[in-house]
Protein backbone atom coordinates (compact mmCIF):
# COMPACT_ATOMS: atom_id res chain seq x y z
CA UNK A 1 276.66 -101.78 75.85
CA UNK A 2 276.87 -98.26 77.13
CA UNK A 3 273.83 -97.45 79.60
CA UNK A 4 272.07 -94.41 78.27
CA UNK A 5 270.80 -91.79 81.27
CA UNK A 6 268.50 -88.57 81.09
CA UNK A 7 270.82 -85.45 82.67
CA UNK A 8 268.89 -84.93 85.62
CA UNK A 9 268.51 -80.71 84.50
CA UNK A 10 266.48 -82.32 81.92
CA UNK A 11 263.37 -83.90 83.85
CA UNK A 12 261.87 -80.62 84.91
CA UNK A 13 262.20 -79.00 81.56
CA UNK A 14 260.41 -82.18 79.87
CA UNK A 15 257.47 -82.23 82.72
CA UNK A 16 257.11 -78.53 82.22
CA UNK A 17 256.50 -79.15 78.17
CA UNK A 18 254.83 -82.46 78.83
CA UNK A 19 253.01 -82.41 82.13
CA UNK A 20 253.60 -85.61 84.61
CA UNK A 21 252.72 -87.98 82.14
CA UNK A 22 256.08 -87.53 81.00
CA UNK A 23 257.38 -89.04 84.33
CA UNK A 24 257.02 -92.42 83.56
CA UNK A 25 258.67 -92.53 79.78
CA UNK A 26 261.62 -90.09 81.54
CA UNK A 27 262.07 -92.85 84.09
CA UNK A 28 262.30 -95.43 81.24
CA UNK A 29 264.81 -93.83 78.94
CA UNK A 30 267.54 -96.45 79.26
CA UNK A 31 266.20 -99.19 78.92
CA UNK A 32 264.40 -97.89 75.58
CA UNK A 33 267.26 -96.49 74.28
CA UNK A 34 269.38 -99.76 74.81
CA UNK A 35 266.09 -101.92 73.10
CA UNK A 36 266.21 -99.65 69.76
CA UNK A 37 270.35 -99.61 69.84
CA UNK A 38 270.58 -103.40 70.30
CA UNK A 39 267.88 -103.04 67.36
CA UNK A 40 269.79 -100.90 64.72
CA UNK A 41 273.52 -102.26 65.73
CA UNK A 42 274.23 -98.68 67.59
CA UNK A 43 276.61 -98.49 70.94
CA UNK A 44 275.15 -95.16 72.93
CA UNK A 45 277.01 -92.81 73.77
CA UNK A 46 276.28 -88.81 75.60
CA UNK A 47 272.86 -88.18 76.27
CA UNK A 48 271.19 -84.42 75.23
CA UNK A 49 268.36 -82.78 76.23
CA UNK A 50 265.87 -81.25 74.09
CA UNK A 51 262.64 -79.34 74.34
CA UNK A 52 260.77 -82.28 72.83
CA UNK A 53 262.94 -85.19 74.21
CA UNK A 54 266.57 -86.68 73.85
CA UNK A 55 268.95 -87.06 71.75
CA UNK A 56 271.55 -89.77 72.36
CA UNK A 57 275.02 -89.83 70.56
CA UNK A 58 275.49 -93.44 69.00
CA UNK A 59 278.27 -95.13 67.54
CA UNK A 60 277.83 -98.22 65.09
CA UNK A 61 279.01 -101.34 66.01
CA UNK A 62 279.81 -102.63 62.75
CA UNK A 63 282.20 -99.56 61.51
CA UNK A 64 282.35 -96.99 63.94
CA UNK A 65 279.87 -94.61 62.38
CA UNK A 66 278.23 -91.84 64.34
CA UNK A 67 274.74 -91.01 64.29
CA UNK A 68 271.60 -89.16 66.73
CA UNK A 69 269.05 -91.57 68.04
CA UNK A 70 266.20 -89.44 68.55
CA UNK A 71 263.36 -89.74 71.10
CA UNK A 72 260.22 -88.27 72.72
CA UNK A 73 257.54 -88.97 74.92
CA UNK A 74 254.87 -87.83 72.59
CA UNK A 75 255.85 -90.37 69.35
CA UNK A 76 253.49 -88.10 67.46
CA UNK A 77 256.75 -85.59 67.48
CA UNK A 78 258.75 -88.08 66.14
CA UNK A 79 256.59 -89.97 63.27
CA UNK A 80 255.75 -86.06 62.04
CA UNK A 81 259.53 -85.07 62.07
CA UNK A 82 260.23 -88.30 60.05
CA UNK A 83 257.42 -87.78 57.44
CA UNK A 84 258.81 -84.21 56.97
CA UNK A 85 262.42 -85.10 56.74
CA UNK A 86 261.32 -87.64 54.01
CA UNK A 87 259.49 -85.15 52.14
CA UNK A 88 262.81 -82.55 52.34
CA UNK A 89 264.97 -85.99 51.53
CA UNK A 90 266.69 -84.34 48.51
CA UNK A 91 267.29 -81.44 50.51
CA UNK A 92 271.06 -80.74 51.24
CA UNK A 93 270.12 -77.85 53.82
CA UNK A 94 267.78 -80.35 56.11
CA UNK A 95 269.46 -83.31 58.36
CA UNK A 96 269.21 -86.81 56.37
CA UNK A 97 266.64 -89.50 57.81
CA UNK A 98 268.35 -93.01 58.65
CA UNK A 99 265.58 -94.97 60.10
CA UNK A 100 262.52 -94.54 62.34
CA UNK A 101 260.88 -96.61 64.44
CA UNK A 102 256.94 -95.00 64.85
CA UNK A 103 256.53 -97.35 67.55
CA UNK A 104 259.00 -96.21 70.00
CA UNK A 105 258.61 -92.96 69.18
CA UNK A 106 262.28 -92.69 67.84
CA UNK A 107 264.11 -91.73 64.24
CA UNK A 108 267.67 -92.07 63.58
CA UNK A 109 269.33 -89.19 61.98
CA UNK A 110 272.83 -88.52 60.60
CA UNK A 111 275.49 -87.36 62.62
CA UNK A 112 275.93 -83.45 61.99
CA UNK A 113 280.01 -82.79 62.52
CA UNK A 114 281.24 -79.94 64.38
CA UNK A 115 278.37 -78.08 64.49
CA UNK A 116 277.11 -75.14 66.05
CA UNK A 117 273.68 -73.73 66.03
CA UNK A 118 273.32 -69.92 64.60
CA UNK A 119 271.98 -68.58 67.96
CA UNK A 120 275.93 -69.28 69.54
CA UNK A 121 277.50 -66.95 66.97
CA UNK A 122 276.94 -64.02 64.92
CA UNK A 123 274.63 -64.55 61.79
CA UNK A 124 273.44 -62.81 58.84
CA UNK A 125 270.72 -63.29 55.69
CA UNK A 126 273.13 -65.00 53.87
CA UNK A 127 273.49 -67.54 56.03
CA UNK A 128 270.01 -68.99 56.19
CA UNK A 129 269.58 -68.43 52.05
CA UNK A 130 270.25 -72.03 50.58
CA UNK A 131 268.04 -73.41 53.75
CA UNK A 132 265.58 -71.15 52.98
CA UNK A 133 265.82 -72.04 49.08
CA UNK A 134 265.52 -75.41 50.27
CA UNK A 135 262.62 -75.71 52.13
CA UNK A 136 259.88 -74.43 50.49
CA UNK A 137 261.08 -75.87 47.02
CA UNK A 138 257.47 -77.35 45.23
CA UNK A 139 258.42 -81.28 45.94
CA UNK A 140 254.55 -82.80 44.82
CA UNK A 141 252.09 -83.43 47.82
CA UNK A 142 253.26 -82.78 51.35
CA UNK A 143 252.95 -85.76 54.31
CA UNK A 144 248.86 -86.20 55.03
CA UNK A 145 250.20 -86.91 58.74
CA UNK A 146 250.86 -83.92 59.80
CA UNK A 147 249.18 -81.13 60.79
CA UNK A 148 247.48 -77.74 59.60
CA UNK A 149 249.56 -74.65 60.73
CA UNK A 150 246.25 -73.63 62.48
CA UNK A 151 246.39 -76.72 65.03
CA UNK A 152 250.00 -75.85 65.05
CA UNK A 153 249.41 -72.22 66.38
CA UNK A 154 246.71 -73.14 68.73
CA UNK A 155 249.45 -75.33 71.08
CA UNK A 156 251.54 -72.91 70.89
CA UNK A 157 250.21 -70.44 71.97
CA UNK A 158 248.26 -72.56 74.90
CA UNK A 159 252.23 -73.37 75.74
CA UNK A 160 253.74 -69.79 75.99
CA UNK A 161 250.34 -68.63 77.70
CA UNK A 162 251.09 -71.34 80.27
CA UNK A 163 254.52 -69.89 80.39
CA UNK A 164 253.04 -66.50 80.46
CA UNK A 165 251.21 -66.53 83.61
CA UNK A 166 253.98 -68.13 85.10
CA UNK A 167 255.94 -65.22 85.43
CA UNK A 168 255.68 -63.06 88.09
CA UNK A 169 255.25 -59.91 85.97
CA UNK A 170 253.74 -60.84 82.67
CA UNK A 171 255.36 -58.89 79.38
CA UNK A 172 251.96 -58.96 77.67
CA UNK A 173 248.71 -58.15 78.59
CA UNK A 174 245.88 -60.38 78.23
CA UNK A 175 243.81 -58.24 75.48
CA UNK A 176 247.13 -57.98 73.45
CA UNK A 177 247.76 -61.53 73.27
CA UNK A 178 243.94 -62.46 72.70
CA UNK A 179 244.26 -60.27 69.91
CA UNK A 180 247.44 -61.62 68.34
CA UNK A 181 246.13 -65.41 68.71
CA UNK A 182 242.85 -64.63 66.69
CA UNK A 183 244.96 -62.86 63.78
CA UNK A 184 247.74 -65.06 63.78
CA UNK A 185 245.13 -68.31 63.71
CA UNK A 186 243.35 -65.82 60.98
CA UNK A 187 245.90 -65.69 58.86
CA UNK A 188 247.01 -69.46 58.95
CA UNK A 189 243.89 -70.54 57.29
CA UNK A 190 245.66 -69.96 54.06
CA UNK A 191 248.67 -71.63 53.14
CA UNK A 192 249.60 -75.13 51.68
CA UNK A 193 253.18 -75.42 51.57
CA UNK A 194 254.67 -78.15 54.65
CA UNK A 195 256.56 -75.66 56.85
CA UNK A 196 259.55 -76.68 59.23
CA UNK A 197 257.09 -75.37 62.06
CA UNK A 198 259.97 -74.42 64.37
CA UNK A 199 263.07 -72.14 62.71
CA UNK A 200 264.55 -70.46 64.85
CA UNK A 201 269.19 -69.89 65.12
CA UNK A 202 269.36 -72.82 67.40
CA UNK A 203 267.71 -75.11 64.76
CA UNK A 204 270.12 -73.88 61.89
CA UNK A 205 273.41 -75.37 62.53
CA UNK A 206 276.63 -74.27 60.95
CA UNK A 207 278.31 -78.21 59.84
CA UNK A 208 281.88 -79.37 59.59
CA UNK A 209 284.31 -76.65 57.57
CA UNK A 210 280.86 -73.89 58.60
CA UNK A 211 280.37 -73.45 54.64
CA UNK A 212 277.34 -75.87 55.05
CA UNK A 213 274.45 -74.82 57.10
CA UNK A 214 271.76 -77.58 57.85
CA UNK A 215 268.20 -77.42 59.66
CA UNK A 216 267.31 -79.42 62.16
CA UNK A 217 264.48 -80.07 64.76
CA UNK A 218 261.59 -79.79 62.41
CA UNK A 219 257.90 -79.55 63.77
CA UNK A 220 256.27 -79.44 60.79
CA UNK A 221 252.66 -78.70 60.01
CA UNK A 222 251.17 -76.95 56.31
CA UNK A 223 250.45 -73.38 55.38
CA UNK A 224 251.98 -70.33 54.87
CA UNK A 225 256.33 -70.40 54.22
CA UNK A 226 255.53 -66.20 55.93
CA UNK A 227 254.65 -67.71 59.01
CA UNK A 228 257.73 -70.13 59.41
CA UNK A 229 260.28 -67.13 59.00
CA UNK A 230 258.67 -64.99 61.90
CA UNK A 231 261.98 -66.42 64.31
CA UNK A 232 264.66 -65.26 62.04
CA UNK A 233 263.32 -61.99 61.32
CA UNK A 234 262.83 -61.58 65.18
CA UNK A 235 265.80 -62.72 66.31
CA UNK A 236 268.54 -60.48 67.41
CA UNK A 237 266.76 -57.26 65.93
CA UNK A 238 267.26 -54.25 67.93
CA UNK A 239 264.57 -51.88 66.05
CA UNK A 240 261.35 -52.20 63.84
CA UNK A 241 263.02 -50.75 61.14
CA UNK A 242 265.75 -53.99 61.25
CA UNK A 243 262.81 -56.53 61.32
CA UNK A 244 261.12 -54.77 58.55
CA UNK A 245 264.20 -54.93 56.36
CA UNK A 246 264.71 -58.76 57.14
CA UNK A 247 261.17 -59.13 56.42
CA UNK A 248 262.07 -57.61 53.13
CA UNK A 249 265.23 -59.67 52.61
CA UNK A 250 264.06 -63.15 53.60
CA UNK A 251 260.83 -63.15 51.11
CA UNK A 252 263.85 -62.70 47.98
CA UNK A 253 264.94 -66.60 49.07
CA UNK A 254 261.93 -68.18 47.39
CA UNK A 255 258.28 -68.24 46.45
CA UNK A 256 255.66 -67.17 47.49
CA UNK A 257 256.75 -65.79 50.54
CA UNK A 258 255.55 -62.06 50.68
CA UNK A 259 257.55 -59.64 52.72
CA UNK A 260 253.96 -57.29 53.70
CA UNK A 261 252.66 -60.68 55.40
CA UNK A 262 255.86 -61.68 57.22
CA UNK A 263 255.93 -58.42 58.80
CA UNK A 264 252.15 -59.19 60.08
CA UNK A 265 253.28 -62.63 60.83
CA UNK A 266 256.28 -60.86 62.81
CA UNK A 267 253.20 -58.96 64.87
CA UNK A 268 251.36 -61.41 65.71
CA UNK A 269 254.02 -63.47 67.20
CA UNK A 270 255.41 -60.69 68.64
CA UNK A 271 254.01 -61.63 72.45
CA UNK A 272 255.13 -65.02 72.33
CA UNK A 273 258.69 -63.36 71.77
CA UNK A 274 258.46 -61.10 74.11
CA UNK A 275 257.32 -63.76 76.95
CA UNK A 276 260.32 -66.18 75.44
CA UNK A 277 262.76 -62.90 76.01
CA UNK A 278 261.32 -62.45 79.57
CA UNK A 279 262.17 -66.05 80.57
CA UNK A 280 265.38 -66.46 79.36
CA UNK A 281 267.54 -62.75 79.24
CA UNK A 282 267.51 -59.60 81.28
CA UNK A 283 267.55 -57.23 77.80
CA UNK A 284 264.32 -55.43 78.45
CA UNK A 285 265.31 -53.31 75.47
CA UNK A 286 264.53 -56.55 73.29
CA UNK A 287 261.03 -57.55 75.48
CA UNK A 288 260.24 -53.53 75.26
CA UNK A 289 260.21 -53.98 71.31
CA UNK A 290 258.52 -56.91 71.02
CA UNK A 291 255.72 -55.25 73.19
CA UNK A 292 255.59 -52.59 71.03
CA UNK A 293 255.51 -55.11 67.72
CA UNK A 294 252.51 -56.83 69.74
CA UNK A 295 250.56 -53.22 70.40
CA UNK A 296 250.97 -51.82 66.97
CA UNK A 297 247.10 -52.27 64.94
């Protein structure tokens, strides 16, 4: 059997999400990756890195059939992502569920063909429609395990503040983002609809022939479908104007997302954009209008 390995690139980027007690289950990746193949009758294959954790390429032993093995230090991450994924189960637009294994803090998911996330290529409304549709259809009582989008909002924005202060010349003031956490973890007291808790381009993947876009990456939590569409009318915009109109466009897909409280949504998330923009690209025209999404009251 194939020994799986962590890229190196990959450790700092999982101690910086998970802090050093990430050192010891990074160090340990092979060998629990060869226990849950040798489990499920799977020969690994190329490693990835993720935000969260890995994902390891695996090829059946019995008939050659591909599939992601994937894994994180915090098994929290991954017995959430599986409850979610069997709640969207019917769902053509959201990766199938194969097996999970709460204990090791790993699921098993199909093998996605050719595909290529949203963010590497040009993208429009259209694409994101049937996902969209998808998602948020009424399916009877959402997963009790996982969390309310307020708990949800409250580590993320402890992350990007982290991330925040890191850099040497901060996007967003302090006041500003005080202000945007209180509304945003305002506003996601209502709500009861499970949310995908992390759609963004990179998490929408264009599959096989392109004709069939599929989801991916969940981190789901419940409350308001507004608040999970905040990334895709972000994304890419180059005015308010163009966010406002995808604000308006995005709330047609389904119920009972309203366009007025995406656009606050939009707002309030608006720093955390701007401090992701800061990190990663040298387009201050993009940070400059997500500072002034942030400042408008």
């Amino acid at each position: 059997m194939t020994q799986a390995a962590l890229p190196a690139a990959a450790r700092g980027r999982l101690l910086d999400r998970f802090g050093p007690a990430a050192a010891a289950w990074i160090d340990d990746v092979g060998p629990t990756v060869g226990a849950l193949c040798q489990e499920w009758g799977l020969d690994p294959r190329s490693v990835h890195a993720g935000g969260t954790g890995a994902v390891v390429e695996c090829v059946s032993i019995t008939d050659g059939s591909r599939y992601a093995l994937k894994l994180s230090p915090d098994p929290t991450i991954t017995k959430q992502e599986a409850a979610a994924l069997r709640y969207w189960a019917d769902a053509p637009a959201v990766v199938n569920l194969v097996n999970a294994d709460a204990t090791g803090g790993a699921i098993l998911l199909e093998w996605l063909p050719d595909a290529a996330g949203l963010a590497d290529a040009a993208w429009g409304i259209a694409d994101v429609a049937g996902i969209i549709g998808d998602l948020y259809l009424p399916r009877g009582t959402p997963p009790a395990d996982v969390p309310a989008a307020r708990e949800r909002l409250e580590f993320v924005f402890e992350l990007w503040d982290r991330r925040r202060h890191a850099l040497p010349n901060p996007p967003v003031g302090d006041a500003v983002w005080r202000r945007s956490r209180e509304a945003a973890l305002d506003m996601a007291n209502e709500g009861a609809t499970l949310l995908h808790g992390d759609l963004h381009p990179g998490n929408i993947l264009r599959v096989g022939d392109r004709r069939r876009t599929v989801t991916i990456d969940p981190r789901p939590c419940i409350g308001d479908p507004a608040m999970d569409l905040t990334d895709l009318a972000m994304s890419g915009a180059d005015s308010e104007a163009a966010i406002r109109s995808r604000c308006r466009q995005l709330a047609d897909f389904a119920e009972p997302i309203d366009a007025d409280r995406l656009w606050l949504w939009c707002r309030n998330f608006a720093p955390i954009m701007a401090v992701s923009l800061a990190r990663r690209t040298a387009k201050t025209a993009e940070v400059t209008l997500m500072r002034h999404l942030a400042g408008i009251r």
